[in-house]
N, C-alpha and C. Protein backbone atom coordinates (compact mmCIF):
# COMPACT_ATOMS: atom_id res chain seq x y z
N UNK A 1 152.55 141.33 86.67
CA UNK A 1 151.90 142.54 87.18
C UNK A 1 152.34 143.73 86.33
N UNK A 2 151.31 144.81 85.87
CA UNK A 2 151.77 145.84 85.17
C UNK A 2 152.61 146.87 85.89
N UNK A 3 153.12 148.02 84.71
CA UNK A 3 153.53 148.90 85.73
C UNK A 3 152.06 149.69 86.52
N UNK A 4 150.93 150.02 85.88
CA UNK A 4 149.54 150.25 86.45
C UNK A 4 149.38 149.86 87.58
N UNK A 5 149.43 147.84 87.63
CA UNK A 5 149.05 147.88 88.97
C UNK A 5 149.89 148.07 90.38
N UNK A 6 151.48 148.39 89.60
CA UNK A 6 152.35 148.85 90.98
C UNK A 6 151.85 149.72 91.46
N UNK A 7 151.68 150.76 90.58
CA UNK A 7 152.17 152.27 90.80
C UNK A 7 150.29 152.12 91.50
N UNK A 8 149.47 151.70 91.19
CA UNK A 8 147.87 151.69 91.90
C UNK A 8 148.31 151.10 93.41
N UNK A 9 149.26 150.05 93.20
CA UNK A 9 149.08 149.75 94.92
C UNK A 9 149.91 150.46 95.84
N UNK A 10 151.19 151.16 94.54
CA UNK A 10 152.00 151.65 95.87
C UNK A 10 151.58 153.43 96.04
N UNK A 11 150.78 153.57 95.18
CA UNK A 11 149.90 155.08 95.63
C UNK A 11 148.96 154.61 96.96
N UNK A 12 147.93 153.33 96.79
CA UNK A 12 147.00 153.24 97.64
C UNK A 12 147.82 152.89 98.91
N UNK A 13 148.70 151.92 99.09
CA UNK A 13 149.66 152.02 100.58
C UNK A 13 149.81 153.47 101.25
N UNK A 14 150.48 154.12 100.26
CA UNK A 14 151.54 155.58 100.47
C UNK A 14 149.77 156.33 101.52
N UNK A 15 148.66 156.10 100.42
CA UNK A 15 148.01 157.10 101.11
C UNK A 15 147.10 156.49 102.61
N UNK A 16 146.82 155.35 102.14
CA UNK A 16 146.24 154.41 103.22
C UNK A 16 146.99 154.21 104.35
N UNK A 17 148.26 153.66 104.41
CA UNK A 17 149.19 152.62 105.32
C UNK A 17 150.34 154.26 105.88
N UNK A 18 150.10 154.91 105.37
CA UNK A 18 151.36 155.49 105.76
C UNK A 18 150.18 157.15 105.32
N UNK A 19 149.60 157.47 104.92
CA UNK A 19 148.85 158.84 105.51
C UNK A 19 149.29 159.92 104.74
N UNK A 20 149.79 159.58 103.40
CA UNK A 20 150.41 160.79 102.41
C UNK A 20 149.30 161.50 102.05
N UNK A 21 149.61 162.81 101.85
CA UNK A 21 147.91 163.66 101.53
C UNK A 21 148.27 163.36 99.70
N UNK A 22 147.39 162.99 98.66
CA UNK A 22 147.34 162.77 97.85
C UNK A 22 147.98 163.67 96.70
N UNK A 23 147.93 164.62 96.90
CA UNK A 23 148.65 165.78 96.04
C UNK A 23 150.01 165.46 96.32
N UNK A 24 150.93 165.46 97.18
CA UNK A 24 151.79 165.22 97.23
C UNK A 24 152.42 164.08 96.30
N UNK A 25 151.58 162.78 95.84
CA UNK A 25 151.84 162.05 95.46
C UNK A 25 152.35 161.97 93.84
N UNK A 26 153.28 162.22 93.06
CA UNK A 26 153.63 162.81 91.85
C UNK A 26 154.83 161.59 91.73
N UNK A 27 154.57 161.25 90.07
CA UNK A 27 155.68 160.56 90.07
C UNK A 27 157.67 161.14 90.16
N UNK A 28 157.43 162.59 90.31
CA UNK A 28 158.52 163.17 90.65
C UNK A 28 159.10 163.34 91.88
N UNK A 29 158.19 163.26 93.09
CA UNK A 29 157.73 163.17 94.23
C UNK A 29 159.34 163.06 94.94
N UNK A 30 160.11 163.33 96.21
CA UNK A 30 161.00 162.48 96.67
C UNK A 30 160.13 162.14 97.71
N UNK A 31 160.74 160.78 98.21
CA UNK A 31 159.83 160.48 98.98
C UNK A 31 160.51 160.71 100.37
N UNK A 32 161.71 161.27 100.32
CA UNK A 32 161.69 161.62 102.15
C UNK A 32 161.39 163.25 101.80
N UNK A 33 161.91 164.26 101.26
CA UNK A 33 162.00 165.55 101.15
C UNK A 33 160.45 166.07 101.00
N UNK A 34 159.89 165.38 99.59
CA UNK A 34 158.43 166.07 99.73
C UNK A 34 157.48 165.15 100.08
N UNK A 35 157.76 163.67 100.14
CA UNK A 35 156.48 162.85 100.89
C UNK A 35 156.37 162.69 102.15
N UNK A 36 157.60 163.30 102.59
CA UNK A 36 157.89 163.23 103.94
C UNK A 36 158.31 161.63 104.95
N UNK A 37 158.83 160.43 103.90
CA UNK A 37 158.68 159.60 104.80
C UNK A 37 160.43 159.39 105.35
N UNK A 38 160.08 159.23 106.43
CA UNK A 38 161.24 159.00 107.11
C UNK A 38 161.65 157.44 107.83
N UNK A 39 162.50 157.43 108.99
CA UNK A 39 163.43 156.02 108.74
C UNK A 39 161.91 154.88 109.20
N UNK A 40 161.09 155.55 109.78
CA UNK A 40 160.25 154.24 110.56
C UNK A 40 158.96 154.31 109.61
N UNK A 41 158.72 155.01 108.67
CA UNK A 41 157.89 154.75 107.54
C UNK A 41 158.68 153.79 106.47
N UNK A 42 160.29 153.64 106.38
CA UNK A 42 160.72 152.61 105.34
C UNK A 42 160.15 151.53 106.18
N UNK A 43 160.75 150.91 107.36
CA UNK A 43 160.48 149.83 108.03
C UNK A 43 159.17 149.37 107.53
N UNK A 44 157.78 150.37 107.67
CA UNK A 44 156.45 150.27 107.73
C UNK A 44 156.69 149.29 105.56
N UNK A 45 157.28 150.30 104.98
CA UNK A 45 156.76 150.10 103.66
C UNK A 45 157.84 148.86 103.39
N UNK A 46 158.91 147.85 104.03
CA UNK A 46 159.53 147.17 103.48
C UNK A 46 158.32 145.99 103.80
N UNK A 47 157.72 146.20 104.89
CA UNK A 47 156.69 144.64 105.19
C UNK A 47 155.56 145.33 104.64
N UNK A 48 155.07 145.71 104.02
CA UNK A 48 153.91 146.43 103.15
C UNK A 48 154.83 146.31 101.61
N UNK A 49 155.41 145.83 101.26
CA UNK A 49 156.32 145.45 99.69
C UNK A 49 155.92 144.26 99.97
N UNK A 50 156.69 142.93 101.02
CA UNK A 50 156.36 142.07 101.19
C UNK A 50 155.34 141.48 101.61
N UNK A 51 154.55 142.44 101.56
CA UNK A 51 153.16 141.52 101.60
C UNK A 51 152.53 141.67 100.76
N UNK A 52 152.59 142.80 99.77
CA UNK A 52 151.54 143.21 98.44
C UNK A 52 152.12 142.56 97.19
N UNK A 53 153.45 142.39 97.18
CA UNK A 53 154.58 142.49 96.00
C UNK A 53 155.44 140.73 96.06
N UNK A 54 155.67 140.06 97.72
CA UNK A 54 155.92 139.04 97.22
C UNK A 54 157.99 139.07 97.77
N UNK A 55 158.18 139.84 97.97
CA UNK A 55 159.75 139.88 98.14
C UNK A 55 160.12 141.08 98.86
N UNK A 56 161.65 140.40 99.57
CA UNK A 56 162.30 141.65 100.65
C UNK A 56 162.62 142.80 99.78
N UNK A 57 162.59 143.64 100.41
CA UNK A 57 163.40 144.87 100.19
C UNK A 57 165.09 144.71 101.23
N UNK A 58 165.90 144.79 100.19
CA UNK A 58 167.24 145.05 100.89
C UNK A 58 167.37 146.45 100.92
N UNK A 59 167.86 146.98 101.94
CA UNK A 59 167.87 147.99 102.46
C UNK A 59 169.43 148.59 101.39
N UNK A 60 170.53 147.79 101.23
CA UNK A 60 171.42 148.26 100.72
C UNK A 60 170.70 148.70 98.86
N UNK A 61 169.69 148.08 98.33
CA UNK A 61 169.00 148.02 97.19
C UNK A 61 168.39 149.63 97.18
N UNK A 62 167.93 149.74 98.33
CA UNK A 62 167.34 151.06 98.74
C UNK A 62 168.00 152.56 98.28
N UNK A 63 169.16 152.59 98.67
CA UNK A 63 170.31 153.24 98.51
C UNK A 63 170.63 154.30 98.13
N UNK A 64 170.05 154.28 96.77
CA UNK A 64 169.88 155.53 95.76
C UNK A 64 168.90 155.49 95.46
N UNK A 65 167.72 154.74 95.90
CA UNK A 65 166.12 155.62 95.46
C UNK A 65 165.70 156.79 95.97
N UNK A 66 165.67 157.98 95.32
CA UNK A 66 164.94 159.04 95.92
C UNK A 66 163.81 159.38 95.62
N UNK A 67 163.04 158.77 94.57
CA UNK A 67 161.89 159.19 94.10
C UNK A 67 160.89 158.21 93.79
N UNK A 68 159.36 158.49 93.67
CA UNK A 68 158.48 157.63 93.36
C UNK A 68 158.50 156.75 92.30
N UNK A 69 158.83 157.75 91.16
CA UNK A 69 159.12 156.18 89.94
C UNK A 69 160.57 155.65 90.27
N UNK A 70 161.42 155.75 91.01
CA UNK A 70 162.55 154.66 91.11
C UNK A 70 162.30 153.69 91.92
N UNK A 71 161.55 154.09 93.14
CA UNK A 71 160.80 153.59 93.88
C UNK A 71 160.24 152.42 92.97
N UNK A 72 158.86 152.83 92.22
CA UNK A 72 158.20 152.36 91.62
C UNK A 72 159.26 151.17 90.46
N UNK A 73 159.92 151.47 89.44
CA UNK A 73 161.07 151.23 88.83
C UNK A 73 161.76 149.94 89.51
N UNK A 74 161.83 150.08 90.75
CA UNK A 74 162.94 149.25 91.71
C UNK A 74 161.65 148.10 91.79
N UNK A 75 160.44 148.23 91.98
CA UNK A 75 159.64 147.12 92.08
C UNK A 75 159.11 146.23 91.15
N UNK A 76 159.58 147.19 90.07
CA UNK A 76 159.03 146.46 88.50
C UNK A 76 159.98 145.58 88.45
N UNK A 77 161.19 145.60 88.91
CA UNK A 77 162.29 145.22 88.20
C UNK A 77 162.10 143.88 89.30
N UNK A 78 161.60 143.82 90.42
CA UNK A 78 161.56 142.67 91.16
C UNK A 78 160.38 141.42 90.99
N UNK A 79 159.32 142.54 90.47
CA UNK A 79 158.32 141.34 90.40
C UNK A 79 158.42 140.87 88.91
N UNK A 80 158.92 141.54 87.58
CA UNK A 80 159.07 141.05 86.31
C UNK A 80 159.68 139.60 85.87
């Protein structure tokens, strides 16, 4: 899978599955501070990883992601 088609599915989740207004969406983005997601939107996006992507999200893995491309970054590195 490219980095294209991550970053295409995990924009279309963010705005679909979870209701991000699209501007917001920047690969600089943090995603609790300016995307606004908080503890019961991770829950939402760890079974929305595993179902688009194929594998858990460990929560301790989580840790230090604050932003969309680490985010993004953290998934490349799982499905590669």
């Amino acid at each position: 899978m490219s980095r294209q088609e991550i970053e295409a599915k995990v924009r279309n989740f963010l705005i679909e599955d979870l209701e991000i207004e699209e501007d917001k969406i920047t690969p600089d983005a943090r995603l609790k501070e300016d995307m606004g997601i908080d503890s019961l939107d991770f829950v939402d996006i760890v079974v929305i990883v595993e179902k688009n992507f194929g594998f858990k999200i460990k929560p301790e893995e989580m840790a230090g992601i604050t932003t969309l491309t680490q985010f993004c970054d953290y998934i490349e590195s799982k499905v590669a």
